[in-house]
PDB file of N, CA and C in Angstrom:
ATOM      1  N   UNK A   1      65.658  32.716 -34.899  1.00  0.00           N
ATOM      2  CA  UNK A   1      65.312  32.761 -36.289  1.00  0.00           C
ATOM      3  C   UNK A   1      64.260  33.837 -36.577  1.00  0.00           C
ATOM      4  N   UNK A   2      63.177  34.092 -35.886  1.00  0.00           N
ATOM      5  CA  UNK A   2      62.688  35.171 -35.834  1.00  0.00           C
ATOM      6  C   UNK A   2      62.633  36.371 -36.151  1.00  0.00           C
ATOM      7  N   UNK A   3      63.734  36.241 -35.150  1.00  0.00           N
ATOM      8  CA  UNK A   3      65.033  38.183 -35.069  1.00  0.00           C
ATOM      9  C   UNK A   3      65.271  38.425 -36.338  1.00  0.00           C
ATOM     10  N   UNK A   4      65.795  37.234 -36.989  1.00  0.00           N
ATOM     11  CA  UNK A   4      66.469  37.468 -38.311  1.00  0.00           C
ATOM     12  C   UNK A   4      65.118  37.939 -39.454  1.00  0.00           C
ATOM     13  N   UNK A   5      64.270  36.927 -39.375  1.00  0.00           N
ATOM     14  CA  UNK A   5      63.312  37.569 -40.688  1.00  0.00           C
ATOM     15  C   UNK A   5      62.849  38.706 -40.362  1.00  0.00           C
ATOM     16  N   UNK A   6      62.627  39.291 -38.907  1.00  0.00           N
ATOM     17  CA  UNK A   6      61.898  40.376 -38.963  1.00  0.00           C
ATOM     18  C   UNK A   6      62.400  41.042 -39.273  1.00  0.00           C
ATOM     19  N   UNK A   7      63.755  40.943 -38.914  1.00  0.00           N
ATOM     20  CA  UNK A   7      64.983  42.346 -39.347  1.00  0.00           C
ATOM     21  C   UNK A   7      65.409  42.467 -40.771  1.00  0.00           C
ATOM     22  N   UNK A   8      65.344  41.570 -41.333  1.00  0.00           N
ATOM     23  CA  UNK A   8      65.147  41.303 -42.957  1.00  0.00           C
ATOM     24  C   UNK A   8      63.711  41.485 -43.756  1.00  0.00           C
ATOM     25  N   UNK A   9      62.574  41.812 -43.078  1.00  0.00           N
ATOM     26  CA  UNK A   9      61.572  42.148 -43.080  1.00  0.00           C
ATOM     27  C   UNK A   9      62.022  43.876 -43.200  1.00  0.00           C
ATOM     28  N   UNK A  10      62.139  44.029 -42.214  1.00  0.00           N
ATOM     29  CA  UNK A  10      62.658  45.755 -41.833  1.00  0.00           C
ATOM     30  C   UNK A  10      63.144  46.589 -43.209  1.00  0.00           C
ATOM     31  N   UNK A  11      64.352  45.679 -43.241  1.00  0.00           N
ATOM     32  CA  UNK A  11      65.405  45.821 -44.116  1.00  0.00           C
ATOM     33  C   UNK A  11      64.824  46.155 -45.844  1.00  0.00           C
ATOM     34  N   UNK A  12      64.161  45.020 -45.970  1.00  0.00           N
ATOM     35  CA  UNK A  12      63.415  45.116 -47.013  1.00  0.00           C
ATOM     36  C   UNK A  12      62.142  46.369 -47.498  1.00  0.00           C
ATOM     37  N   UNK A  13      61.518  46.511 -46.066  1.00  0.00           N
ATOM     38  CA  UNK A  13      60.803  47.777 -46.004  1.00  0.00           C
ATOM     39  C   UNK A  13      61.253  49.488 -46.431  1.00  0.00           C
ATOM     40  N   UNK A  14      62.150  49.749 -45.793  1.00  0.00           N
ATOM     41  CA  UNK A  14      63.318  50.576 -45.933  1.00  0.00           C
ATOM     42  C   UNK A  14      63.824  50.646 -47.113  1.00  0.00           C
ATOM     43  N   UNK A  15      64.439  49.622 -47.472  1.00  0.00           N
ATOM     44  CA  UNK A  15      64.790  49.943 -49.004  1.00  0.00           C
ATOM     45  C   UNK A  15      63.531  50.416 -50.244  1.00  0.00           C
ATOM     46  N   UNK A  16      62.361  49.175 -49.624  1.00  0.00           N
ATOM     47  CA  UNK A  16      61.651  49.900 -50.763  1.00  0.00           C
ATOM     48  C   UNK A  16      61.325  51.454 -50.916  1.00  0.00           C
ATOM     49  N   UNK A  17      61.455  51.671 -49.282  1.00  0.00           N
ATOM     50  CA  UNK A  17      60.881  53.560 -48.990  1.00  0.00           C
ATOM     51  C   UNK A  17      61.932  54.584 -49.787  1.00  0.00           C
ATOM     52  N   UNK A  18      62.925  54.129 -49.814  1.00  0.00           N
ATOM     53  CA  UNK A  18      64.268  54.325 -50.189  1.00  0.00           C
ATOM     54  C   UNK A  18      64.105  54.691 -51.676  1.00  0.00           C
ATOM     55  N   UNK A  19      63.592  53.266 -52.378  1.00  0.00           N
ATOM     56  CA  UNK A  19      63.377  53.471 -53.540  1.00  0.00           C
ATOM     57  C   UNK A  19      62.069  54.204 -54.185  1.00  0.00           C
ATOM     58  N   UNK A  20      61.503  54.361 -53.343  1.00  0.00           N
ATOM     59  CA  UNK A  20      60.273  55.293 -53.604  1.00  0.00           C
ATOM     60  C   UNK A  20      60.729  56.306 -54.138  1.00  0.00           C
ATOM     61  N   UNK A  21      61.435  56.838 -52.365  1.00  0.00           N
ATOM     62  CA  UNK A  21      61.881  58.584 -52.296  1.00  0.00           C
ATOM     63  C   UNK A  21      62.491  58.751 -53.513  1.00  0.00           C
ATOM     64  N   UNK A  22      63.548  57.821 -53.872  1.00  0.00           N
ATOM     65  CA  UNK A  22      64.472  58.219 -54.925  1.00  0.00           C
ATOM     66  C   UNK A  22      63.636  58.336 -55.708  1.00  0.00           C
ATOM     67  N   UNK A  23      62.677  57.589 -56.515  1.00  0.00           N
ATOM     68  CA  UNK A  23      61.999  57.582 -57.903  1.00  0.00           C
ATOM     69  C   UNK A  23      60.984  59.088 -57.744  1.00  0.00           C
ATOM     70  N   UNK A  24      60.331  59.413 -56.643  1.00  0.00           N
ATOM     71  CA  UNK A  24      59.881  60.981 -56.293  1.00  0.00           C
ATOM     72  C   UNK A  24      60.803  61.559 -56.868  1.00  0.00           C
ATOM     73  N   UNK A  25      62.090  61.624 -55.900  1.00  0.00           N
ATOM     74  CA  UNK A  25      63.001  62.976 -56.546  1.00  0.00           C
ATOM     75  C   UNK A  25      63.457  62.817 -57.893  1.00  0.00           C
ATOM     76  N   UNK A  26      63.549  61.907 -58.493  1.00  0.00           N
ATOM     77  CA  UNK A  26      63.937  61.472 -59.767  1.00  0.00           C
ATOM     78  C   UNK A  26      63.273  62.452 -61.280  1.00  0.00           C
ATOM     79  N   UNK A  27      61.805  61.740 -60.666  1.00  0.00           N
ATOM     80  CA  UNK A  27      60.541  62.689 -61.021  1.00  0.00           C
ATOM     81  C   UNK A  27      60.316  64.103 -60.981  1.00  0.00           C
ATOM     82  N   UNK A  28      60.634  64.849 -59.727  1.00  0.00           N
ATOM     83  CA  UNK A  28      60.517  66.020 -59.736  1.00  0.00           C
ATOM     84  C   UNK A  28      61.500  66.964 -60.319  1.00  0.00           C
ATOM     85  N   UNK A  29      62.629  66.274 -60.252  1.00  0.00           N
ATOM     86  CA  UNK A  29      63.360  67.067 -61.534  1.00  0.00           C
ATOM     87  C   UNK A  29      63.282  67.269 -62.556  1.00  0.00           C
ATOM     88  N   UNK A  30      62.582  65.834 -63.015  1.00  0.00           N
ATOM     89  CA  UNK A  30      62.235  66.182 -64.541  1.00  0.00           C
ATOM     90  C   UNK A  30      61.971  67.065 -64.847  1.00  0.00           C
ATOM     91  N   UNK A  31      60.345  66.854 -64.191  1.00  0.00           N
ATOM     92  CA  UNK A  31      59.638  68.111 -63.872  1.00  0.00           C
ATOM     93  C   UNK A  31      60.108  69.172 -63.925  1.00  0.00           C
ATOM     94  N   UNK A  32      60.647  69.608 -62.753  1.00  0.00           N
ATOM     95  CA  UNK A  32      61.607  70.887 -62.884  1.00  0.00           C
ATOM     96  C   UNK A  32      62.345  71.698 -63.507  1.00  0.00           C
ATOM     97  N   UNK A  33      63.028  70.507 -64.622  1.00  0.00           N
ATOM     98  CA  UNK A  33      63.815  70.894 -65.346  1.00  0.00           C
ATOM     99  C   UNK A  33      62.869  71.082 -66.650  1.00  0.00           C
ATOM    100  N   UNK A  34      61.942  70.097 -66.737  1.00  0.00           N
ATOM    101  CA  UNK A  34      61.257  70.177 -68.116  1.00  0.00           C
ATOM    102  C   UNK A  34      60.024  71.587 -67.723  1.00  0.00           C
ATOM    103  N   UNK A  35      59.732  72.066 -66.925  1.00  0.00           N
ATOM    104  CA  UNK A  35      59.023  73.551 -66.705  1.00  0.00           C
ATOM    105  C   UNK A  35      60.113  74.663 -66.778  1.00  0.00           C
ATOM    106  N   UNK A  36      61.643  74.310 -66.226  1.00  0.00           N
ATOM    107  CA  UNK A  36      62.637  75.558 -66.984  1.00  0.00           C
ATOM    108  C   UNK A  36      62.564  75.703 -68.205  1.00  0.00           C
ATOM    109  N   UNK A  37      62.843  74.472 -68.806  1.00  0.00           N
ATOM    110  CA  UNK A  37      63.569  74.799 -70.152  1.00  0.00           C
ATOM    111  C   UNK A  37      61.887  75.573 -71.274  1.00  0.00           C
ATOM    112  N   UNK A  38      60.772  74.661 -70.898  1.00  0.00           N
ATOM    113  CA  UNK A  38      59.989  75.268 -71.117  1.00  0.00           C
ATOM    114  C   UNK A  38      59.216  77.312 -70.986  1.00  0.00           C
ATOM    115  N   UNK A  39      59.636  77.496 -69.702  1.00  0.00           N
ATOM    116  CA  UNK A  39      59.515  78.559 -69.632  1.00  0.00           C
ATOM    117  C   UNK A  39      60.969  79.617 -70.190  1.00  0.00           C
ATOM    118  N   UNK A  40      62.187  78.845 -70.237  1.00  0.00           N
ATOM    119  CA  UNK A  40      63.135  79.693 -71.193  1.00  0.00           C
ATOM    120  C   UNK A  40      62.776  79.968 -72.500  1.00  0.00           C
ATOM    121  N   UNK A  41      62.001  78.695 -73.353  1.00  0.00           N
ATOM    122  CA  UNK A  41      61.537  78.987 -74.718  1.00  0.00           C
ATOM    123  C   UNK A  41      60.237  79.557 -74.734  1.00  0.00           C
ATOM    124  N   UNK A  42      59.718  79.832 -74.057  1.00  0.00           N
ATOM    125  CA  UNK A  42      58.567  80.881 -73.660  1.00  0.00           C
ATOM    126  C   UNK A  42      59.101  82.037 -73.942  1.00  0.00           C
ATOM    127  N   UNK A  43      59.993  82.441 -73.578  1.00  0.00           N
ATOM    128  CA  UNK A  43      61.003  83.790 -73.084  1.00  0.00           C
ATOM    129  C   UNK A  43      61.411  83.783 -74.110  1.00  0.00           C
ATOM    130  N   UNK A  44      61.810  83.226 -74.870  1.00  0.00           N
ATOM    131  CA  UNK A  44      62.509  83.379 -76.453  1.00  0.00           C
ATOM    132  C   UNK A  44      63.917  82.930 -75.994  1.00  0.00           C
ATOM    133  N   UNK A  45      64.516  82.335 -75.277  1.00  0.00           N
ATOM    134  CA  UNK A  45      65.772  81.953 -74.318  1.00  0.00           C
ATOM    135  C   UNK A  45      66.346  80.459 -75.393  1.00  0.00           C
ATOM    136  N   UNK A  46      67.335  80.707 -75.789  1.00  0.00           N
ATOM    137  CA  UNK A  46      67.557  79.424 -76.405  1.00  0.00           C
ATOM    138  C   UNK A  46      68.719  78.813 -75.347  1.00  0.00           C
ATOM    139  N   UNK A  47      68.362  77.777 -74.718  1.00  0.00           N
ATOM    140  CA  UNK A  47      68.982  77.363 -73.294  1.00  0.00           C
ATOM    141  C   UNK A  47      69.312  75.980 -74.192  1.00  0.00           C
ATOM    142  N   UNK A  48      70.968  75.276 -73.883  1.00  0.00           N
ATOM    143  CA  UNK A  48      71.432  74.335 -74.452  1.00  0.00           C
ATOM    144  C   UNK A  48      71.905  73.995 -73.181  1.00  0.00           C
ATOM    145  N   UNK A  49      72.178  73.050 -72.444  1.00  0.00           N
ATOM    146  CA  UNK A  49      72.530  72.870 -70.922  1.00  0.00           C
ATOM    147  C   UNK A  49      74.103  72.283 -71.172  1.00  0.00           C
ATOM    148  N   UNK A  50      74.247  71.576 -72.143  1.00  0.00           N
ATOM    149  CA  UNK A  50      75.600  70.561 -72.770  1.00  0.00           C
ATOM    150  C   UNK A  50      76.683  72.349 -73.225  1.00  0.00           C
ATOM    151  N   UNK A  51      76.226  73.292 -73.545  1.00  0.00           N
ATOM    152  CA  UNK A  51      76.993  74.160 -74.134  1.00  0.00           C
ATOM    153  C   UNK A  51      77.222  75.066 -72.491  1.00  0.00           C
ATOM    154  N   UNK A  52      76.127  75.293 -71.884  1.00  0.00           N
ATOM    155  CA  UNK A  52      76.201  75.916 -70.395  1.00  0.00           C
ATOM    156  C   UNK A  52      77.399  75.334 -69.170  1.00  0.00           C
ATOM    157  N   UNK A  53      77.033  73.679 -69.992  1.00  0.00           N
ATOM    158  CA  UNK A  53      78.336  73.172 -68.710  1.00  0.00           C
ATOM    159  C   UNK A  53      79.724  72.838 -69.149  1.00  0.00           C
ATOM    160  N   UNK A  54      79.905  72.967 -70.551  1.00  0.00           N
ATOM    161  CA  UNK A  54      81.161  73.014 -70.981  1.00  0.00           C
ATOM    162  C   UNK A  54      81.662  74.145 -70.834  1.00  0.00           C
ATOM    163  N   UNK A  55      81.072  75.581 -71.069  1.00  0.00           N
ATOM    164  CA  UNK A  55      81.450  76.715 -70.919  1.00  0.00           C
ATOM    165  C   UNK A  55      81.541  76.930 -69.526  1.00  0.00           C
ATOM    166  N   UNK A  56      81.198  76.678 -68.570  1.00  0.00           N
ATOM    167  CA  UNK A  56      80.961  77.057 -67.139  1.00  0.00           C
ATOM    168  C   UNK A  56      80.620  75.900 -66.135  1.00  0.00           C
ATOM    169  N   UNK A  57      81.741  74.990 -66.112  1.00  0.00           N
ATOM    170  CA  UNK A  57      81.716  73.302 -65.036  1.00  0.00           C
ATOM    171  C   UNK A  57      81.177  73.624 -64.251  1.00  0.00           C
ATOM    172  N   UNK A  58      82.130  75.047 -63.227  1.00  0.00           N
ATOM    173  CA  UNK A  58      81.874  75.208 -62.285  1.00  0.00           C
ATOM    174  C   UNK A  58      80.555  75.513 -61.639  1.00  0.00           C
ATOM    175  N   UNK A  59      79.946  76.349 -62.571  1.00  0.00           N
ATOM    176  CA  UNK A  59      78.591  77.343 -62.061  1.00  0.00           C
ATOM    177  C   UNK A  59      77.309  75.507 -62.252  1.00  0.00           C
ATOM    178  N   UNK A  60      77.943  74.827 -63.099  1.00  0.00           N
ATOM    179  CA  UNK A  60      77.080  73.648 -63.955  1.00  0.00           C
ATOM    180  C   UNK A  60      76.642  72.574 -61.638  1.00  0.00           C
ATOM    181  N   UNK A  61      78.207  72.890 -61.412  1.00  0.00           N
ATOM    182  CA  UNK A  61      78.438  71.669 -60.355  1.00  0.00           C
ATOM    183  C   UNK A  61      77.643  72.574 -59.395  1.00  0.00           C
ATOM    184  N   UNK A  62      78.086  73.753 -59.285  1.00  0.00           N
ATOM    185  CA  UNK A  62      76.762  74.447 -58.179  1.00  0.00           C
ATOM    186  C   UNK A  62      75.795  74.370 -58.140  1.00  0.00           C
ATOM    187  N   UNK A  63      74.933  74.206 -59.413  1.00  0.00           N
ATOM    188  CA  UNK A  63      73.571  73.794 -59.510  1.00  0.00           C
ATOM    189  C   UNK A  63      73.388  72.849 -59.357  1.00  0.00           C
ATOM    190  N   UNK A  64      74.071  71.941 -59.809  1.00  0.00           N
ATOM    191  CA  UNK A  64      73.719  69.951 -59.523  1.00  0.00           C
ATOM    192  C   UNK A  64      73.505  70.322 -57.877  1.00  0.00           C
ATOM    193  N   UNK A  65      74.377  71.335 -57.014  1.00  0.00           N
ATOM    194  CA  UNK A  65      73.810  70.988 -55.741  1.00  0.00           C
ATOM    195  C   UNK A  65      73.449  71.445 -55.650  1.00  0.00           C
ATOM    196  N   UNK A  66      72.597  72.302 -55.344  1.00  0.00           N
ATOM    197  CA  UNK A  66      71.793  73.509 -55.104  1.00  0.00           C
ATOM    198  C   UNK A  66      70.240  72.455 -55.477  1.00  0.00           C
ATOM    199  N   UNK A  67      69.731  71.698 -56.757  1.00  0.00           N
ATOM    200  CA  UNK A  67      69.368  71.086 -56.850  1.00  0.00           C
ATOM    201  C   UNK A  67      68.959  69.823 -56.425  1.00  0.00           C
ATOM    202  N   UNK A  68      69.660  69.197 -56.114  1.00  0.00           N
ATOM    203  CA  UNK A  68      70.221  67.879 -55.048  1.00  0.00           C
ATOM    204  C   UNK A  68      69.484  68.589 -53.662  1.00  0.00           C
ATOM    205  N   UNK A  69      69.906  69.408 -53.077  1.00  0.00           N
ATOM    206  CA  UNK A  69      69.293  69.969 -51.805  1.00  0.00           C
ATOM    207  C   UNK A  69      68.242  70.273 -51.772  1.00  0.00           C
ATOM    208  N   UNK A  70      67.737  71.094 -52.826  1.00  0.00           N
ATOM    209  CA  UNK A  70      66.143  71.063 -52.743  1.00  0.00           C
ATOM    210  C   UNK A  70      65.604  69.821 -53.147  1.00  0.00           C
ATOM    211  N   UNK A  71      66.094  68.814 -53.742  1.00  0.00           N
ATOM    212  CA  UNK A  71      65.378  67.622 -54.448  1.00  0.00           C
ATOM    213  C   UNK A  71      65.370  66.929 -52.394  1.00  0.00           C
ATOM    214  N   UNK A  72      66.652  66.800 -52.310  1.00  0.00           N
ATOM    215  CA  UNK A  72      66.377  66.228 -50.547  1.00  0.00           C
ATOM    216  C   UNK A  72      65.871  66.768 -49.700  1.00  0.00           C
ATOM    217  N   UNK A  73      65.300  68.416 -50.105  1.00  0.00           N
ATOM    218  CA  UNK A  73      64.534  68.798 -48.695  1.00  0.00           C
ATOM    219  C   UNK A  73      63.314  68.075 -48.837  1.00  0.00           C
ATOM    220  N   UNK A  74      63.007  68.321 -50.309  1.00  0.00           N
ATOM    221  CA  UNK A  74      61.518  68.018 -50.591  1.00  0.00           C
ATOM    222  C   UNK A  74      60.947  66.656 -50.574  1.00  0.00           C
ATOM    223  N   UNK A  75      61.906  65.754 -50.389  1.00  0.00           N
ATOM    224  CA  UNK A  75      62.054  64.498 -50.312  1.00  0.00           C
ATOM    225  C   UNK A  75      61.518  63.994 -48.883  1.00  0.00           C
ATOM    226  N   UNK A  76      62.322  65.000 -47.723  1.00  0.00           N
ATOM    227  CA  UNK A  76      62.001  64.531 -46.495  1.00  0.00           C
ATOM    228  C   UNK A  76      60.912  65.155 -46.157  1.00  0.00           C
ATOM    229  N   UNK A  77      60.498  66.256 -46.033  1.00  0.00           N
ATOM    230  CA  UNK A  77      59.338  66.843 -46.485  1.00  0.00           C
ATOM    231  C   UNK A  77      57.991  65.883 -46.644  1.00  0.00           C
ATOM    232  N   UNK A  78      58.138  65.374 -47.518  1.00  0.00           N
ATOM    233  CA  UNK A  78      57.284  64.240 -48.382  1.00  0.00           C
ATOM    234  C   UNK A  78      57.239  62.870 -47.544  1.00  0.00           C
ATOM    235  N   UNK A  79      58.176  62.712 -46.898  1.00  0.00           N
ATOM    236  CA  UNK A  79      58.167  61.072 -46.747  1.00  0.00           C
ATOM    237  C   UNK A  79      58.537  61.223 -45.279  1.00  0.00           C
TER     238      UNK A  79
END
């Protein structure tokens, strides 16, 4: 009986780390994204992201990863 809570102990640990990391990277995109769009209207850049990914899925899905990868380097990085 032991085995079991500790390992459900474990289990429970892990996930919360889990849910940390995620809520970090969650966060830093914002971030990220809310210092682009900011520095585009700095620039005089009128950036619509809904008109960028209808016009261009493809280039839209490269960035989701390209993004995603740095959000997980920085993730492990961190934790």
């Amino acid at each position: 009986m032991e085995y079991a809570e500790a390992s459900h102990s474990t289990v429970e640990q892990a996930m919360d780390q889990g849910r940390k990391a995620a809520e970090k990277a969650g966060q830093a995109v914002k971030d990220g994204y809310k210092a682009a769009q900011q520095y585009a209207e700095d620039k005089g850049l009128n950036f619509d992201l809904g008109d960028l990914v209808r016009r261009e899925p493809w280039l839209a899905l490269v960035a989701a990863f390209a993004i995603g990868y740095v959000a997980a380097a920085v993730i492990r990085r961190i934790s």
